[in-house]
N, C-alpha and C. Protein backbone atom coordinates (compact mmCIF):
# COMPACT_ATOMS: atom_id res chain seq x y z
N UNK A 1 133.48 -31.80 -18.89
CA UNK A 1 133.23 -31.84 -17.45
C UNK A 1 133.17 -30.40 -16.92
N UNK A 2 132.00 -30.50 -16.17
CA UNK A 2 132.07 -28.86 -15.42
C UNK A 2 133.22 -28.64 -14.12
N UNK A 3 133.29 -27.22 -13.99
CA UNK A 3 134.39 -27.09 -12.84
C UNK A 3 132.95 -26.67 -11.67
N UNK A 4 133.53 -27.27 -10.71
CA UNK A 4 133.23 -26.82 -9.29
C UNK A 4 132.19 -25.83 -9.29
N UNK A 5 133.17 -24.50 -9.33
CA UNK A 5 132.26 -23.27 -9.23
C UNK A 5 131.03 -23.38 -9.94
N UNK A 6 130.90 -23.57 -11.24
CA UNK A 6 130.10 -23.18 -11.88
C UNK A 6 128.63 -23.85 -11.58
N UNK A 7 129.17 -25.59 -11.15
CA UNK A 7 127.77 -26.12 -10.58
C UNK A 7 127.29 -25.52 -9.36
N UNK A 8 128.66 -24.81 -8.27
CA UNK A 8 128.16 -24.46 -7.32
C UNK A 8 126.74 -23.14 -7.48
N UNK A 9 127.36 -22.21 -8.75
CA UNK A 9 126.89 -21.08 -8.58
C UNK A 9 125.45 -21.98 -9.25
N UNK A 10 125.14 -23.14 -10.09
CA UNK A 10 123.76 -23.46 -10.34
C UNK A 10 123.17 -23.86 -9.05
N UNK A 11 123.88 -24.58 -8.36
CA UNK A 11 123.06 -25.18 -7.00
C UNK A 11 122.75 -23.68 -6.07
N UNK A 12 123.69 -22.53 -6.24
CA UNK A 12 122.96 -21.55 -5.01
C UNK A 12 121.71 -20.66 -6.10
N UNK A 13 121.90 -20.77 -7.14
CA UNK A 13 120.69 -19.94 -8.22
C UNK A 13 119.52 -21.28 -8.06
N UNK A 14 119.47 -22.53 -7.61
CA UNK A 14 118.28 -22.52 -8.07
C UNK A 14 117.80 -22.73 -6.34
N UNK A 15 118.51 -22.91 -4.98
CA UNK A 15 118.10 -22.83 -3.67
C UNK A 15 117.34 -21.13 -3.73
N UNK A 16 118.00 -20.17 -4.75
CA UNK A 16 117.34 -18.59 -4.23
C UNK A 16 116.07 -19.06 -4.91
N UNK A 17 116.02 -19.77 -5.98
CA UNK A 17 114.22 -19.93 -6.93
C UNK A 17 113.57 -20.29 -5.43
N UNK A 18 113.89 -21.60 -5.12
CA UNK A 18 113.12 -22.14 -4.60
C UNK A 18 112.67 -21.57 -3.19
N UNK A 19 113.95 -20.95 -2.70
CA UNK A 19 113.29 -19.55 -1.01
C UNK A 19 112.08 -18.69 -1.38
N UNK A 20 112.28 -18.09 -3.20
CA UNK A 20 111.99 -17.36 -3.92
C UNK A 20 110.13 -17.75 -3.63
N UNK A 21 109.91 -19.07 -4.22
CA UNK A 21 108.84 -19.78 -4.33
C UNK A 21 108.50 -20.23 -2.78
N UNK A 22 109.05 -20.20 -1.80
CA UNK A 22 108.44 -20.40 -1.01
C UNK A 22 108.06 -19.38 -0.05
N UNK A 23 108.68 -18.07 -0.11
CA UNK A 23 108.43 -17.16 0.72
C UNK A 23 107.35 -16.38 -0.18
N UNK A 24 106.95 -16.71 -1.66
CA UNK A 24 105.39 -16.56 -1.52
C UNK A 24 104.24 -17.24 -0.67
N UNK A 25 104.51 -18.21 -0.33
CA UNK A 25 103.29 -18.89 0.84
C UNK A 25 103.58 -18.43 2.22
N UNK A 26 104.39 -17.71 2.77
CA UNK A 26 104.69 -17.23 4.18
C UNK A 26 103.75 -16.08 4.27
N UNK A 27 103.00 -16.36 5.89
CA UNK A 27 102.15 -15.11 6.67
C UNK A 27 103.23 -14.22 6.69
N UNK A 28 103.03 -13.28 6.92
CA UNK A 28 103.65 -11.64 7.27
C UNK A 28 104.64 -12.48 8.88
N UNK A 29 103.84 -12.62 9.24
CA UNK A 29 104.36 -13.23 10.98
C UNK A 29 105.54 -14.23 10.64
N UNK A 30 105.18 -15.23 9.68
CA UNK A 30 106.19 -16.37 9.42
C UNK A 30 107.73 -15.66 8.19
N UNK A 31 107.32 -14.81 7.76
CA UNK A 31 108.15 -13.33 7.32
C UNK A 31 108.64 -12.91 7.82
N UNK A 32 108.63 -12.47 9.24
CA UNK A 32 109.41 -11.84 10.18
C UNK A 32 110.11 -12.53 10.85
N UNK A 33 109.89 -13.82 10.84
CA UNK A 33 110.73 -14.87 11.85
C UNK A 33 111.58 -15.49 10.56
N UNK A 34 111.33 -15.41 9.14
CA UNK A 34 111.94 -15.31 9.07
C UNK A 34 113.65 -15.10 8.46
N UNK A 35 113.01 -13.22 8.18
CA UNK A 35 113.96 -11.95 8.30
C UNK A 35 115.06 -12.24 9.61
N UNK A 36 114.05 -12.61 10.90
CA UNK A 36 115.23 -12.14 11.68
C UNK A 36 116.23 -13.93 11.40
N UNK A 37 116.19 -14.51 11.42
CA UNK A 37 116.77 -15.97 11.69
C UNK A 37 117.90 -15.79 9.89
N UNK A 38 117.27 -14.85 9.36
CA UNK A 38 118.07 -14.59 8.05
C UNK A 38 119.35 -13.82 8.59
N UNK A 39 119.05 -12.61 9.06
CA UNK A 39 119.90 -11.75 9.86
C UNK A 39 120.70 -12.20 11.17
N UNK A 40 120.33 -13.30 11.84
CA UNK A 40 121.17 -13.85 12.67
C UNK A 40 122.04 -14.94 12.17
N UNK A 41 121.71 -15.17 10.52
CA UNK A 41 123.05 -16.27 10.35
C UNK A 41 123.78 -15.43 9.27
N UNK A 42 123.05 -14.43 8.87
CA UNK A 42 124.21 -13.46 8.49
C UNK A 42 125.07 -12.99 9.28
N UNK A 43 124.40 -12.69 10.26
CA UNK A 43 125.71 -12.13 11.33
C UNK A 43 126.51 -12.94 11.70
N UNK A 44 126.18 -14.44 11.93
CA UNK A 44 127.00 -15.14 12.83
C UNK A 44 128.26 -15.66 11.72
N UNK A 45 127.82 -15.78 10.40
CA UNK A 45 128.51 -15.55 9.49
C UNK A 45 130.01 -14.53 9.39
N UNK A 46 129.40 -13.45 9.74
CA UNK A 46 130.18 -12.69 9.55
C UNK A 46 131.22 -12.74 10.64
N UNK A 47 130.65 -13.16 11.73
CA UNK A 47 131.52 -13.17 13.24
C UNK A 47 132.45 -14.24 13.10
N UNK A 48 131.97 -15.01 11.97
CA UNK A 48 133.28 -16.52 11.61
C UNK A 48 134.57 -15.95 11.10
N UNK A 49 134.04 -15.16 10.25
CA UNK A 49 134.97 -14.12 9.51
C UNK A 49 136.17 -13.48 9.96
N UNK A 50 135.31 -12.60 10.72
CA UNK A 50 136.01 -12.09 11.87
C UNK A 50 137.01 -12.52 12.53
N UNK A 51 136.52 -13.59 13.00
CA UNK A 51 137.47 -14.52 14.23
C UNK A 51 138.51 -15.06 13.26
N UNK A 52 137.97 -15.22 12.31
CA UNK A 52 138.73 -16.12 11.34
C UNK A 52 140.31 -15.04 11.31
N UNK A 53 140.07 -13.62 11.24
CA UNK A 53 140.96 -12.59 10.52
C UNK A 53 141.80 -12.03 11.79
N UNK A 54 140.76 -11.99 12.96
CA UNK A 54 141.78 -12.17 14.35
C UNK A 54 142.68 -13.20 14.71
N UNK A 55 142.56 -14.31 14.31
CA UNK A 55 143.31 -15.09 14.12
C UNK A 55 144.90 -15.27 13.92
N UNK A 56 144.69 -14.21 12.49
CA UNK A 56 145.95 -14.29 12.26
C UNK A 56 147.06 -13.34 13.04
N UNK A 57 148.05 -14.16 13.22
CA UNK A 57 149.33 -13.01 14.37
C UNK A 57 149.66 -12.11 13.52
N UNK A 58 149.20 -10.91 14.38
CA UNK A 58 149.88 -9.94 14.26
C UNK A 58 149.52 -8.95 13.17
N UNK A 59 147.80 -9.76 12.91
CA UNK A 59 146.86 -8.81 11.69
C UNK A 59 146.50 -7.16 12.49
N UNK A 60 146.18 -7.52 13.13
CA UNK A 60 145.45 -6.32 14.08
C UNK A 60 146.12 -5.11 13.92
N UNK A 61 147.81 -5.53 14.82
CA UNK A 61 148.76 -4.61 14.85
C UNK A 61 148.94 -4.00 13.38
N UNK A 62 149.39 -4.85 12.65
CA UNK A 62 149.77 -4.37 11.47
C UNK A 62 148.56 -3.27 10.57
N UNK A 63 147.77 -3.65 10.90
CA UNK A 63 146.43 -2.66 10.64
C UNK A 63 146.21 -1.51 10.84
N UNK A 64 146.64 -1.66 12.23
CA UNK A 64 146.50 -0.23 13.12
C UNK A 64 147.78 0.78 12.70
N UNK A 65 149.04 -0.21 12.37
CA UNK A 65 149.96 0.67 11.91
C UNK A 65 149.93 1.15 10.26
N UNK A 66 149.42 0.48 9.53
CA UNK A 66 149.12 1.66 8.30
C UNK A 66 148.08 2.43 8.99
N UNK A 67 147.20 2.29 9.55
CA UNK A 67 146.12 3.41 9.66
C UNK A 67 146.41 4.71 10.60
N UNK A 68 148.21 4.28 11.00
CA UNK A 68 148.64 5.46 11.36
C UNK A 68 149.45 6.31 10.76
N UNK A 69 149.91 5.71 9.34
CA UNK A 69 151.24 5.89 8.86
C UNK A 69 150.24 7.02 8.11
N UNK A 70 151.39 8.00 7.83
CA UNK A 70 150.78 9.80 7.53
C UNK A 70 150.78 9.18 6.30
N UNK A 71 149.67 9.82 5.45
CA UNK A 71 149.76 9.94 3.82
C UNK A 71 150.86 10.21 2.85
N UNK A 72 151.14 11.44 3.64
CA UNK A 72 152.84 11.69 2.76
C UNK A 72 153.78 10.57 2.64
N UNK A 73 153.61 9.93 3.30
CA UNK A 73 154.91 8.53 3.46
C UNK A 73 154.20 7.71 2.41
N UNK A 74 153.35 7.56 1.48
CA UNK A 74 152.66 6.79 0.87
C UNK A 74 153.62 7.24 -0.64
N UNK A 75 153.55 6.50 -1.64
CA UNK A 75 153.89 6.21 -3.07
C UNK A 75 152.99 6.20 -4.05
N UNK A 76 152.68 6.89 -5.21
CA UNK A 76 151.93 6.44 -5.79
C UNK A 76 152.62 5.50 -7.03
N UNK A 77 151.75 4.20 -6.68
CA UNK A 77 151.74 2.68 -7.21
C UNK A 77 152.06 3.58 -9.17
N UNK A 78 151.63 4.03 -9.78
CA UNK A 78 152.17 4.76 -10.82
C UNK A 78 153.61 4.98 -11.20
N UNK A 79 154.01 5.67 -10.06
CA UNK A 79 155.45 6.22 -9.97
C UNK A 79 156.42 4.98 -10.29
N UNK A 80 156.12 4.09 -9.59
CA UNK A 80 156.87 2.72 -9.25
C UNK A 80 157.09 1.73 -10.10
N UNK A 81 155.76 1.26 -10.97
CA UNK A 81 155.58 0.99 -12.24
C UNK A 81 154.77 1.23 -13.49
N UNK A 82 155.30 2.13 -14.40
CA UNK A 82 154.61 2.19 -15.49
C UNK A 82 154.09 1.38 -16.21
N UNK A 83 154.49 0.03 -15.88
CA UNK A 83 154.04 -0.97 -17.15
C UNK A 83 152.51 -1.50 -16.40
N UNK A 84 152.08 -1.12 -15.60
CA UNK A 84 150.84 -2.15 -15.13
C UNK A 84 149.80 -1.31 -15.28
């Protein structure tokens, strides 16, 4: 029996053949509409993401505070454990 992923990754390899095969019959015009409708569900995609990661309490803050914390205060992951 196959796992999940693996049929998934056949079902999205053969949807790219078939975009593949069909965006040879697209005008230049029907190409551009659609590039952009590609690029607007990429983005909106990404804005799921997003929201998804604002979401969580207290991601933001915590973000902003490593991205203030000075370098020197940092460890190198080495020092700490040799075995990995």
């Amino acid at each position: 029996m196959e796992d999940k992923s693996s049929a998934d990754l056949r079902s999205v390899t053969e949807l790219q053949r078939q975009l593949h095969d069909l965006l040879k019959q697209l005008s230049p015009e029907r190409l551009q509409i659609l590039a952009d409708f590609a690029a607007y569900l990429a983005n909106a995609e990404s804005e799921a993401a997003t929201q998804e990661l604002l979401a969580i309490p207290g991601l933001l803050e915590r973000v902003k505070q490593n991205q203030a914390t000075p370098k020197t205060d940092y460890i190198n992951w080495r020092t700490l454990r040799s075995d990995v």
